[in-house]
C-alpha atoms as a PDB file:
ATOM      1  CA  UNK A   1       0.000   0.000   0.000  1.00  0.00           C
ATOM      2  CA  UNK A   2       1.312   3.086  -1.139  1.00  0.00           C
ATOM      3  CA  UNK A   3       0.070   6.809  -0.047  1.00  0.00           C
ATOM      4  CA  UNK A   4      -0.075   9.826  -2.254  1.00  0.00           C
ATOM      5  CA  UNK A   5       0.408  12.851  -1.011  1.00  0.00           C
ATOM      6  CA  UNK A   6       0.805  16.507  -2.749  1.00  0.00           C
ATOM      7  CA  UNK A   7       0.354  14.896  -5.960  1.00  0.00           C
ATOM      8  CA  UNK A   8       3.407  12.796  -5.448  1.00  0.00           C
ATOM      9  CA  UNK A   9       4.182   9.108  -4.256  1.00  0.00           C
ATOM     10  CA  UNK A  10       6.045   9.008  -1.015  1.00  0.00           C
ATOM     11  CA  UNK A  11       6.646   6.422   2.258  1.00  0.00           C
ATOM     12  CA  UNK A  12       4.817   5.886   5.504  1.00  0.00           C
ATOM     13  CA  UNK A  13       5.796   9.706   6.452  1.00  0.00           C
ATOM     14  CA  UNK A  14       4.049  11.058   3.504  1.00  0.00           C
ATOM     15  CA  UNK A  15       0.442  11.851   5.455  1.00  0.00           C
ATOM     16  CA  UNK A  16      -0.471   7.867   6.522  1.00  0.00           C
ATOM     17  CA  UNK A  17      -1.739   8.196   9.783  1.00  0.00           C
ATOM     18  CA  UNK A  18      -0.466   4.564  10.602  1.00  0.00           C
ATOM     19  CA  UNK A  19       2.437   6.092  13.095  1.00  0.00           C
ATOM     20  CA  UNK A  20       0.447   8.877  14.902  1.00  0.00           C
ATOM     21  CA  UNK A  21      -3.335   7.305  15.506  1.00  0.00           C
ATOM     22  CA  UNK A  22      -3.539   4.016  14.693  1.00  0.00           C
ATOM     23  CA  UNK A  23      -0.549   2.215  16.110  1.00  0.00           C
ATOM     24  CA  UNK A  24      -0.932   3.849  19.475  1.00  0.00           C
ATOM     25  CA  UNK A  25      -4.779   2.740  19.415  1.00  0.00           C
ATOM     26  CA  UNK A  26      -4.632  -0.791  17.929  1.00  0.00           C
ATOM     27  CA  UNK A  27      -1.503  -1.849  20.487  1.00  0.00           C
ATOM     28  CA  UNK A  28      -3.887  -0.603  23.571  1.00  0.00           C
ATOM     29  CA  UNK A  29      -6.843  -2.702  22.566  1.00  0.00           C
ATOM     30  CA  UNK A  30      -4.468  -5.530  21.641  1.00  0.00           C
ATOM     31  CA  UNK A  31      -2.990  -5.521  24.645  1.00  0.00           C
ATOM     32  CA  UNK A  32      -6.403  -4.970  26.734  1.00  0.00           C
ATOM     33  CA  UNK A  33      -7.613  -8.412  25.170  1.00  0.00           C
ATOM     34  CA  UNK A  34      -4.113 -10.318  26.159  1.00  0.00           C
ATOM     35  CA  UNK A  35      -2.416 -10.252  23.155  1.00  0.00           C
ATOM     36  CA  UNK A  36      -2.971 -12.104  19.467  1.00  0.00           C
ATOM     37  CA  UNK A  37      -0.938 -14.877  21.466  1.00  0.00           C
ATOM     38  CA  UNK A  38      -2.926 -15.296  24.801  1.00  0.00           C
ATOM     39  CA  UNK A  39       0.378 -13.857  27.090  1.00  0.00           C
ATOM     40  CA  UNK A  40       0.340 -10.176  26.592  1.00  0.00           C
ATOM     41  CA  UNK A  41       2.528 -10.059  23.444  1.00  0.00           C
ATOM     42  CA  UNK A  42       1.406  -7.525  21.081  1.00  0.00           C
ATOM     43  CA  UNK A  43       3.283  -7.732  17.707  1.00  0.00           C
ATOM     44  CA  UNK A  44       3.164  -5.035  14.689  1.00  0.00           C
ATOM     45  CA  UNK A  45       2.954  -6.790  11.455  1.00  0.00           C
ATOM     46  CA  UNK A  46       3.226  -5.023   8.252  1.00  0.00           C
ATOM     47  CA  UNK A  47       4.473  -5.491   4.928  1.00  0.00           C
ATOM     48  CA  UNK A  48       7.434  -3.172   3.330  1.00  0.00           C
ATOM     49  CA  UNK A  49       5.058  -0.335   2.409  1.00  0.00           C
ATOM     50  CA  UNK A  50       5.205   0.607   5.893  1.00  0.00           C
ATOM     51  CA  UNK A  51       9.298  -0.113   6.421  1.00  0.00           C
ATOM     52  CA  UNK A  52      10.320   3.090   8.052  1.00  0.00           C
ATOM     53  CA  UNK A  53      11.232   5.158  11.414  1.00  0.00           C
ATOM     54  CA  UNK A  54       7.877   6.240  12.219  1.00  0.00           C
ATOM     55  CA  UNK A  55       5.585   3.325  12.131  1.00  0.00           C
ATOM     56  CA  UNK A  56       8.574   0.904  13.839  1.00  0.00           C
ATOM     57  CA  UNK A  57       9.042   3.891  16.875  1.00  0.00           C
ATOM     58  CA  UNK A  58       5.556   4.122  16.925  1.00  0.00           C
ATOM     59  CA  UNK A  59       5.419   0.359  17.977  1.00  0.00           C
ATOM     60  CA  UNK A  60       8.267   0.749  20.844  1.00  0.00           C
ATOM     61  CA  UNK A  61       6.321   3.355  21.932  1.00  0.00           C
ATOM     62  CA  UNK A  62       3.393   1.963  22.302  1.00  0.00           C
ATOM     63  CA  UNK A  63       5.048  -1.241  24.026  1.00  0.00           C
ATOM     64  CA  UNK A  64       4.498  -3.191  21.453  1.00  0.00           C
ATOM     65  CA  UNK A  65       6.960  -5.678  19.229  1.00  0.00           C
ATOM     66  CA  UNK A  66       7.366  -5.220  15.258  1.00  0.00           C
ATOM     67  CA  UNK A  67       7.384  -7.370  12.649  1.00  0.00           C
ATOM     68  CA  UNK A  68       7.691  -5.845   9.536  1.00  0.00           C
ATOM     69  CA  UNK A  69       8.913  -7.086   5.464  1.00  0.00           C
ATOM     70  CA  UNK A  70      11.823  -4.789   4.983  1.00  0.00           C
ATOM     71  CA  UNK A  71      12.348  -3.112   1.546  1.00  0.00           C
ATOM     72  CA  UNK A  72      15.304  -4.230  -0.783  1.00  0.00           C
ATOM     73  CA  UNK A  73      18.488  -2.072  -0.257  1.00  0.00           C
ATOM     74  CA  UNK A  74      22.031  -2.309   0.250  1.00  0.00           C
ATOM     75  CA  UNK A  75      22.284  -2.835   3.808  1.00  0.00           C
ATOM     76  CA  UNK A  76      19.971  -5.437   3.601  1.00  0.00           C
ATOM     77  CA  UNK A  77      22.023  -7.157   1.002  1.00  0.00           C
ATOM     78  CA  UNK A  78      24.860  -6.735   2.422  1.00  0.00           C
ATOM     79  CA  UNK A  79      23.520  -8.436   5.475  1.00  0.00           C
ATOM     80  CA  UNK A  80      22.015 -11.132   3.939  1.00  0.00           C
ATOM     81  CA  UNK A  81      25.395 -11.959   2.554  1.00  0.00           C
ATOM     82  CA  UNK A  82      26.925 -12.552   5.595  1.00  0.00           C
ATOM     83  CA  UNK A  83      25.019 -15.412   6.397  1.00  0.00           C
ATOM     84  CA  UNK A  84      26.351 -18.394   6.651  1.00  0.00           C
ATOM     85  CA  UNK A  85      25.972 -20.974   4.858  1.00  0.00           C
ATOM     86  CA  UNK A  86      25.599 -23.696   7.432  1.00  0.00           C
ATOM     87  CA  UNK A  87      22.925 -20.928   9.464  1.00  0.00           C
ATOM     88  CA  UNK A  88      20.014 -22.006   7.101  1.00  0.00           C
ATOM     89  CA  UNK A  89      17.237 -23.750   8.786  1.00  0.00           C
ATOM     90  CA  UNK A  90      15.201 -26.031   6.369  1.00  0.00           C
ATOM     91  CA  UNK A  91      11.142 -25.497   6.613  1.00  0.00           C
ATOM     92  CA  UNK A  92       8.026 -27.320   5.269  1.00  0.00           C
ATOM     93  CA  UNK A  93       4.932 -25.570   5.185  1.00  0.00           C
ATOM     94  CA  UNK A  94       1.895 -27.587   5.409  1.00  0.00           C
ATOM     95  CA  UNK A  95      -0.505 -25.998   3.364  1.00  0.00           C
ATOM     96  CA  UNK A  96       1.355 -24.417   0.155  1.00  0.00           C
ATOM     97  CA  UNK A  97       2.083 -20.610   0.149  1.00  0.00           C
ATOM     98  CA  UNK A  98       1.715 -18.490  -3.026  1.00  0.00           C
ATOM     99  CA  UNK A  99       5.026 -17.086  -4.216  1.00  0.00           C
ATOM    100  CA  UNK A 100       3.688 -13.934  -6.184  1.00  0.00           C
ATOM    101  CA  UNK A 101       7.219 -13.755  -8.231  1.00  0.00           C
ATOM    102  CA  UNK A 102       7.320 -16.536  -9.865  1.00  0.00           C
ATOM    103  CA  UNK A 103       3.484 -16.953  -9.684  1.00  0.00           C
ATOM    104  CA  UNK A 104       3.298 -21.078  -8.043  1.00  0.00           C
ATOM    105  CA  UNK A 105       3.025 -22.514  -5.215  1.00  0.00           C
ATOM    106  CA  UNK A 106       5.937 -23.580  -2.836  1.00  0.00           C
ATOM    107  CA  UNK A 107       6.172 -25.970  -0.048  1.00  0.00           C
ATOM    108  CA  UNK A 108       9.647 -25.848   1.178  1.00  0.00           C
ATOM    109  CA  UNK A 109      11.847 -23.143   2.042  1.00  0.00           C
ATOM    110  CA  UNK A 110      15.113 -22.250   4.105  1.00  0.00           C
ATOM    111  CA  UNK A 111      15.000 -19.654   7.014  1.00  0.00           C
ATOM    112  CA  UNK A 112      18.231 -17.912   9.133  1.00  0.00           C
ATOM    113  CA  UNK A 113      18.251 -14.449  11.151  1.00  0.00           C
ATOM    114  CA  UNK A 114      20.990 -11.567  11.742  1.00  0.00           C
ATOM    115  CA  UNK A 115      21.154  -8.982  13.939  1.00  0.00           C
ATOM    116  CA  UNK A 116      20.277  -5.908  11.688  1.00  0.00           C
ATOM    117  CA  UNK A 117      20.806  -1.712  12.553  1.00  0.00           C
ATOM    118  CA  UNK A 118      17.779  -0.678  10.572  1.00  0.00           C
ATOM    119  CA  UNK A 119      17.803   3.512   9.510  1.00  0.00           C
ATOM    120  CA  UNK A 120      21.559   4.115   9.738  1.00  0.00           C
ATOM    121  CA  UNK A 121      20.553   7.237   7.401  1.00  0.00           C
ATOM    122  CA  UNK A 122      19.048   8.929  10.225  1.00  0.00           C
ATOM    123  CA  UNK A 123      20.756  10.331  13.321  1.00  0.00           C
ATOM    124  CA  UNK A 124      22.223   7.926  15.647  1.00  0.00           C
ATOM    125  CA  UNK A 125      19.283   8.152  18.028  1.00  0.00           C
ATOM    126  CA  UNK A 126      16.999   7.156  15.923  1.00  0.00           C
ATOM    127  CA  UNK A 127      18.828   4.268  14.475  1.00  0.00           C
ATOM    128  CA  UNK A 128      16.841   0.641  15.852  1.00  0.00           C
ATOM    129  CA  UNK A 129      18.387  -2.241  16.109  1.00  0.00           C
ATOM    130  CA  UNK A 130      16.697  -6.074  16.002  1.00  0.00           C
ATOM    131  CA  UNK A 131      16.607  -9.065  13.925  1.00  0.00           C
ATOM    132  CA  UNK A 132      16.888  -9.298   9.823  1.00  0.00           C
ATOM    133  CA  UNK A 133      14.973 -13.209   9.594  1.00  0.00           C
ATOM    134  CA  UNK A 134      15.564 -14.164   5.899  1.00  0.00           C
ATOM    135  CA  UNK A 135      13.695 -16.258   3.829  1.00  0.00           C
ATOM    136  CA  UNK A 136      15.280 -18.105   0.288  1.00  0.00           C
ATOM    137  CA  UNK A 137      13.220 -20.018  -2.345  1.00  0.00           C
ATOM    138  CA  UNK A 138      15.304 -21.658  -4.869  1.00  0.00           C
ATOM    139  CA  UNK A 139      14.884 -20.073  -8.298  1.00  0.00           C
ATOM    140  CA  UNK A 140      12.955 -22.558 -10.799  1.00  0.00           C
ATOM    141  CA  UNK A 141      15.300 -23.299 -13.804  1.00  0.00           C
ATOM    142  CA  UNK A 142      12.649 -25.375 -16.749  1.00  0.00           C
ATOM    143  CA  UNK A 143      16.059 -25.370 -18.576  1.00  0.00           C
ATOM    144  CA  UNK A 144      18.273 -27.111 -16.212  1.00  0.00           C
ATOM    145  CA  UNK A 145      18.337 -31.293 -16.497  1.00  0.00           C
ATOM    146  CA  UNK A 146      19.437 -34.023 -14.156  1.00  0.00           C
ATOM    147  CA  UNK A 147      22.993 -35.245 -14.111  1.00  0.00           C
ATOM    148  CA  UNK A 148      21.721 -38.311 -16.066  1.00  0.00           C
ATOM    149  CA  UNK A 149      20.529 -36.445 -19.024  1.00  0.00           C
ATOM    150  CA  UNK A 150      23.893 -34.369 -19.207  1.00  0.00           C
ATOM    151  CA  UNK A 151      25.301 -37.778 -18.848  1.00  0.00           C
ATOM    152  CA  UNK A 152      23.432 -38.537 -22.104  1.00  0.00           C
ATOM    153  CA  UNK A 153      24.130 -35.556 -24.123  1.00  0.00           C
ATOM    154  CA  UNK A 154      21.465 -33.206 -23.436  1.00  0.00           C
ATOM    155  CA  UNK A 155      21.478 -29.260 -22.140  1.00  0.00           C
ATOM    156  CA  UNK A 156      24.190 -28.496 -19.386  1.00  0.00           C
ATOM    157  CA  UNK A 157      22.845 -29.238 -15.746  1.00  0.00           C
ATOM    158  CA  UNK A 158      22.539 -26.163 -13.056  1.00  0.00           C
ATOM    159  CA  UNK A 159      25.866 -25.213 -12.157  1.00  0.00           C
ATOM    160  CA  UNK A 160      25.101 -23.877  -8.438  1.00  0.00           C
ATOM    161  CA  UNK A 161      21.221 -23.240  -7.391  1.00  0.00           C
ATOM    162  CA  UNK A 162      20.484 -19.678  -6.992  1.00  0.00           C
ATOM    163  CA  UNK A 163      17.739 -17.947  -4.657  1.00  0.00           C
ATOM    164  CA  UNK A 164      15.238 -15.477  -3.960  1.00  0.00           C
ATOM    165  CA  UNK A 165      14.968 -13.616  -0.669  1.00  0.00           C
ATOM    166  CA  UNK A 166      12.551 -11.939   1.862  1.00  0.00           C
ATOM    167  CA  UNK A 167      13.654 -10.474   4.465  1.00  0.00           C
ATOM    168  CA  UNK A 168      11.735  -9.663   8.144  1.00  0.00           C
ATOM    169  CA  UNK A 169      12.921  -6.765  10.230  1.00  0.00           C
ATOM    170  CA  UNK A 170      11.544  -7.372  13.537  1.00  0.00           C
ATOM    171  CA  UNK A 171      12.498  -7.365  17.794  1.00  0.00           C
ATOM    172  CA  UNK A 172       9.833 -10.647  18.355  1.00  0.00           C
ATOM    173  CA  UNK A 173      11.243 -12.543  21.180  1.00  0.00           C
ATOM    174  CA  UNK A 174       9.835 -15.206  19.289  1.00  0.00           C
ATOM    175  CA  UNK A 175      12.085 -18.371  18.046  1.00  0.00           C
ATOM    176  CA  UNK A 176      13.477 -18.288  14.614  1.00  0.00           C
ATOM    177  CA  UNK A 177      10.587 -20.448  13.207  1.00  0.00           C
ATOM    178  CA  UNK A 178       7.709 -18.789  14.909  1.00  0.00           C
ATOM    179  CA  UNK A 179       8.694 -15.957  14.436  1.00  0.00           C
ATOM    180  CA  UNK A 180       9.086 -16.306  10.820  1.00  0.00           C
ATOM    181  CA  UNK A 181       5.624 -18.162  10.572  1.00  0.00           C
ATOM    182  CA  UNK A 182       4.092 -15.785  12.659  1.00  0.00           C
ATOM    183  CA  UNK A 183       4.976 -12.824   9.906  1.00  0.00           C
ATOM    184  CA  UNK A 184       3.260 -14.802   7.482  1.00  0.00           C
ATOM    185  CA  UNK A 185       0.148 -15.256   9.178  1.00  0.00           C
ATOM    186  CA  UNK A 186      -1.079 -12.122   8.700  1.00  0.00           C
ATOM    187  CA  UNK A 187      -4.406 -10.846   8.586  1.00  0.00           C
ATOM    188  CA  UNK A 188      -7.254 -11.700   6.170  1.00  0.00           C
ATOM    189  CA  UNK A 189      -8.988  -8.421   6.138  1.00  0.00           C
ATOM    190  CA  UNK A 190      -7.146  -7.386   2.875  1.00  0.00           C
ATOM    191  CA  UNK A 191      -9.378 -10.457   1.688  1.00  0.00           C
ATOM    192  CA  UNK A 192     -12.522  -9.244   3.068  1.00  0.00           C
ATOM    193  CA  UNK A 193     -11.433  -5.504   1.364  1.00  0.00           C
ATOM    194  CA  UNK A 194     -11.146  -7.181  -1.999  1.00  0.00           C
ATOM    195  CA  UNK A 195     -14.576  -9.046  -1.316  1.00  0.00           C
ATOM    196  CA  UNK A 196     -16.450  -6.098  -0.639  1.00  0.00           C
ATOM    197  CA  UNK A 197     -14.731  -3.640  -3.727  1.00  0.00           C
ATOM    198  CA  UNK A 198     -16.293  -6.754  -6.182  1.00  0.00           C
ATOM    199  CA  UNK A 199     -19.599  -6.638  -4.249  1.00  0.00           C
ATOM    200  CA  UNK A 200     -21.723  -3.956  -2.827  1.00  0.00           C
ATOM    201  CA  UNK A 201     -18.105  -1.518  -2.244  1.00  0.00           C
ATOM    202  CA  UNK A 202     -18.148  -1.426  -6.159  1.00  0.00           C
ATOM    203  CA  UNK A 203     -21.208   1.245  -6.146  1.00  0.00           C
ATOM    204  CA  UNK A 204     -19.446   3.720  -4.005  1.00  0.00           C
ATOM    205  CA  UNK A 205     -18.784   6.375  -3.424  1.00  0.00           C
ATOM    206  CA  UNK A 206     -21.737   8.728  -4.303  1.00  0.00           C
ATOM    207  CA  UNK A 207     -21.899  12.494  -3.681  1.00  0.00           C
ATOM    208  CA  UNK A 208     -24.217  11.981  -0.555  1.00  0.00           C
ATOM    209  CA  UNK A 209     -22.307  11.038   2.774  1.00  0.00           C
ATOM    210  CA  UNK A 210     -25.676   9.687   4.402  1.00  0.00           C
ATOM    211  CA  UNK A 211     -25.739   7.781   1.337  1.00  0.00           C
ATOM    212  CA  UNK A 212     -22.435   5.934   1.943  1.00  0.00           C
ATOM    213  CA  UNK A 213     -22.698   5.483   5.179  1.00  0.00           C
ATOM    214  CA  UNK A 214     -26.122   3.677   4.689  1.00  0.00           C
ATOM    215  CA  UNK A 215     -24.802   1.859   1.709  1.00  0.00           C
ATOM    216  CA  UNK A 216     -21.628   0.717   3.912  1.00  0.00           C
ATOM    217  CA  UNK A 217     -23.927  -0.472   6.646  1.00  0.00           C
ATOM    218  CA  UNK A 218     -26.078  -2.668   4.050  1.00  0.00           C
ATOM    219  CA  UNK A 219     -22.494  -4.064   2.476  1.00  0.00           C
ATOM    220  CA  UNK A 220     -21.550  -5.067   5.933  1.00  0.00           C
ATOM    221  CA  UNK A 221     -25.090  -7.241   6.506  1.00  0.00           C
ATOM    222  CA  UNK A 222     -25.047  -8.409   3.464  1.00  0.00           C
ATOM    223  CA  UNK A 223     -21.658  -9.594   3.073  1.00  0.00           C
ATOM    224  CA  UNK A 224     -22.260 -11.002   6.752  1.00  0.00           C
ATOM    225  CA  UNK A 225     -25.231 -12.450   5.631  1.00  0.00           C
ATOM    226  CA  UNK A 226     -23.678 -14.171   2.713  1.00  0.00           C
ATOM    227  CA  UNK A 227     -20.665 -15.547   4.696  1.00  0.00           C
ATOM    228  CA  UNK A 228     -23.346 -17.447   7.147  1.00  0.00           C
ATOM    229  CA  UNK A 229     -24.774 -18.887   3.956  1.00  0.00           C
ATOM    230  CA  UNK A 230     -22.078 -20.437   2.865  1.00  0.00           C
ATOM    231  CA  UNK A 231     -20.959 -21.785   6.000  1.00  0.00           C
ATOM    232  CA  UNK A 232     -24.153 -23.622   5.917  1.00  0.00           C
ATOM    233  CA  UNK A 233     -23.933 -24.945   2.567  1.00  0.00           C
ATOM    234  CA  UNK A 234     -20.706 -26.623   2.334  1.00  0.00           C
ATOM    235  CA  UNK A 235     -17.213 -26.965   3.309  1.00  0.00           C
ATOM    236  CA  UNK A 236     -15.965 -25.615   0.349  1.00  0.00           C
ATOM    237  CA  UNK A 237     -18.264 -22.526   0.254  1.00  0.00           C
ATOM    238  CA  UNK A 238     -17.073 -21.902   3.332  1.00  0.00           C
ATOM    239  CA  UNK A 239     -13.994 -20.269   2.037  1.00  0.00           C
ATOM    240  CA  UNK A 240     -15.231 -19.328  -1.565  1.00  0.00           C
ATOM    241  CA  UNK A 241     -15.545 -15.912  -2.167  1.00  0.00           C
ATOM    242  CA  UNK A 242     -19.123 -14.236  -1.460  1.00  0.00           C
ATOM    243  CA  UNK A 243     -19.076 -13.499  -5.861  1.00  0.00           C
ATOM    244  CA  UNK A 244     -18.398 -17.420  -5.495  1.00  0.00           C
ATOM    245  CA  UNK A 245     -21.216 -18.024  -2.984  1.00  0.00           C
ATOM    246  CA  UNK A 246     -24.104 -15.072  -5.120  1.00  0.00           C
ATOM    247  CA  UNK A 247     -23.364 -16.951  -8.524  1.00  0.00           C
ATOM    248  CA  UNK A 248     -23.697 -20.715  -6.968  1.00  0.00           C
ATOM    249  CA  UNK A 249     -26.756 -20.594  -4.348  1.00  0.00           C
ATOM    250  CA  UNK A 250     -28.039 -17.224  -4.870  1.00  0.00           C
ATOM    251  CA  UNK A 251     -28.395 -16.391  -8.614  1.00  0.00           C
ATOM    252  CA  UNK A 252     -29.664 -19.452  -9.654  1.00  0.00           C
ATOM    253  CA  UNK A 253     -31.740 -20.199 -12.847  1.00  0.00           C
ATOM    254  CA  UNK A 254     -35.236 -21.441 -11.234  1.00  0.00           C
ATOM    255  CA  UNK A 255     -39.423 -21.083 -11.820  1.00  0.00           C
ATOM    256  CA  UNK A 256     -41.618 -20.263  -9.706  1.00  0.00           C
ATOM    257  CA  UNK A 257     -45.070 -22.415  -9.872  1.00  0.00           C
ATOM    258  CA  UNK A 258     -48.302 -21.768  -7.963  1.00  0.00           C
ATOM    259  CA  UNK A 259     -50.174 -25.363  -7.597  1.00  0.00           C
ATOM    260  CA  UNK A 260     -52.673 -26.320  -4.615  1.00  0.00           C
ATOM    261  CA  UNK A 261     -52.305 -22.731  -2.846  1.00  0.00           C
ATOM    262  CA  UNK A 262     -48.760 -24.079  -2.771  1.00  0.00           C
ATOM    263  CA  UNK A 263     -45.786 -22.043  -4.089  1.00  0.00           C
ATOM    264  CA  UNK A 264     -43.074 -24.685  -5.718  1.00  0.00           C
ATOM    265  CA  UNK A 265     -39.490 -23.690  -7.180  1.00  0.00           C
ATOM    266  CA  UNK A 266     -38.058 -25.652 -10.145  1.00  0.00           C
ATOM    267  CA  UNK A 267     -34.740 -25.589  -9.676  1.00  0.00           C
ATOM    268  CA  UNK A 268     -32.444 -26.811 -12.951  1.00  0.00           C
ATOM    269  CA  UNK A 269     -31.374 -30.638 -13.579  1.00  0.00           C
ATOM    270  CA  UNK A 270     -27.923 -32.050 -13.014  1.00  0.00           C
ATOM    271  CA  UNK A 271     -27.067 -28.660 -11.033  1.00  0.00           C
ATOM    272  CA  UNK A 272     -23.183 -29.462  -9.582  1.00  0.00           C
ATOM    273  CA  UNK A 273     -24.486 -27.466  -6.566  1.00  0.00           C
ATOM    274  CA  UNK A 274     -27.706 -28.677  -6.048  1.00  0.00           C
ATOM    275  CA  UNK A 275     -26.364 -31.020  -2.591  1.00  0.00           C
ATOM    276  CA  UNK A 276     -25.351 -27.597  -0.957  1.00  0.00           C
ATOM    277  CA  UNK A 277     -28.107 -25.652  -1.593  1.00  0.00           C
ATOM    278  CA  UNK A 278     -30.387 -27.967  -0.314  1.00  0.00           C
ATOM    279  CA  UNK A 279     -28.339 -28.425   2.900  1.00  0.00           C
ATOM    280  CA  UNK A 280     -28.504 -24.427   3.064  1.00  0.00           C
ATOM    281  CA  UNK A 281     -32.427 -24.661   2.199  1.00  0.00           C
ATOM    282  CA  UNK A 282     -32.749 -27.159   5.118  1.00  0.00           C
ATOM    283  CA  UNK A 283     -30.490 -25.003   7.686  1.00  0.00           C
ATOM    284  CA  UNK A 284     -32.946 -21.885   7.022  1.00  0.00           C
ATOM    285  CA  UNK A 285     -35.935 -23.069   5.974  1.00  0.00           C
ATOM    286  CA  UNK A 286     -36.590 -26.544   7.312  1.00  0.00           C
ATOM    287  CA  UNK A 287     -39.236 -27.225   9.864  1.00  0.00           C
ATOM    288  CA  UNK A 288     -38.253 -26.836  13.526  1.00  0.00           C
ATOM    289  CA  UNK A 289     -37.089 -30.686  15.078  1.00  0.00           C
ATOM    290  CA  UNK A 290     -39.691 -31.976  17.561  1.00  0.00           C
ATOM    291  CA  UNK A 291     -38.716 -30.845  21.034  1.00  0.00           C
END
């Protein structure tokens, strides 16, 4: 996430009110409800648009920890580099994570930390010191073979492997692992933002305010609303989208046929969806069990 301010693109300084409001407020409540962990720990976790001074002071002084994807630069290289090479901790995660750079799914990775002076630009006060935890994925190569096909003739094999990294500046007491797996679990409500914008959020805003604000509160019940439904339909519309969820069980081709003062729905043959909607029909709609 980027801010614009004064017609230009800038950082986390550039008008974001992330340092000033709502780190200060978020760590209080955080802390009021015992911490995302149960023991009081309150941990700032952001991703590189918000690597800088403000935001990572503004955690300290709120009491909190920080945990935060640290832009590309040369002091990061350079520290990266002096890893060694026997520091690498193998890791397996158990459901695949998307790697967005080379757009697939990977299931193994290698992790290692090093203690990291983050903001040496600034004055010495305000340089902060923690933990750089670095994450490599080994770089796919289609054209590399096996030693047996170079045995056999074919293209030259891969020389040395070679690896992309993303690094974590953070203080979390936290063990190497954790900590690393607790910077990826980050929240889903960038999710739920994207599932409103292609929903009801599409229509705004207008020129009224009253306007939005209703509209906003009808997005919330309805995506709500649509959320429950799925939860009673299936497992698997459980975690589709609510677009997912409107174009299975809610748009649906039927008829409606008044016969006997009763009011039928035809509902369309060999329908892939027709187990879950019925399971969502019963949920709502059935009569109540005998007591």
């Amino acid at each position: 996430m980027r801010t614009r301010a004064a017609g230009r693109t800038g950082d986390v300084r550039d008008g974001l009110p992330l340092a000033k409001r709502i780190v200060p407020v978020a760590a209080a409540k955080a802390a009021a409800a015992g911490g995302p962990h149960g023991d009081g720990l309150v941990v700032l976790r952001a991703d590189s648009a918000f690597y800088g001074h403000d935001v990572v002071a503004a955690a300290r002084r709120a009491g909190a920890r920080f945990s935060i994807t640290a832009r590309s630069s040369p002091a990061v290289s350079t520290a990266i580099a002096s890893i060694r090479a026997d520091a690498w901790t193998p890791i397996h995660y158990p459901n695949a994570v998307w790697d967005e750079a080379e757009q697939r799914l990977i299931s193994d990775a290698e992790i290692a930390e090093v203690p990291f002076t983050a903001f040496t630009s600034r004055r010495t006060a305000d340089h902060i010191s923690g933990r750089l935890i670095v994450r490599r994925v080994k770089r796919l190569n289609p054209t590399a073979k096996t030693a047996t096909s170079v045995a056999g003739g074919d293209r030259q094999g891969e020389l040395f492997a070679l690896y992309r990294y993303h690094a974590v500046f953070t203080d979390s007491p936290l063990p190497l692992v954790q900590a690393e797996k607790t910077h990826r679990a980050h929240a889903i409500i960038e999710q739920v933002h994207a599932d409103l914008r292609s929903g009801p959020l599409a229509h705004l805003p207008s020129g009224s305010f009253a306007a939005n604000s209703a509209w906003l509160v009808l997005a919330a019940i309805a995506f709500n609303l649509t959320r429950a439904a799925g939860c009673l339909a299936s497992a698997f519309h459980a975690k589709a989208t609510t677009g997912t969820i409107r174009a299975q069980l809610i748009n649906i081709p039927a008829r409606l046929a008044r016969s006997a003062r009763r009011l039928r729905m035809h509902l369309p043959q060999h329908w892939p969806w027709e187990q879950a909607w019925s399971q969502l029909f019963q949920a709502t709609l059935a009569p109540p069990r005998p007591a």
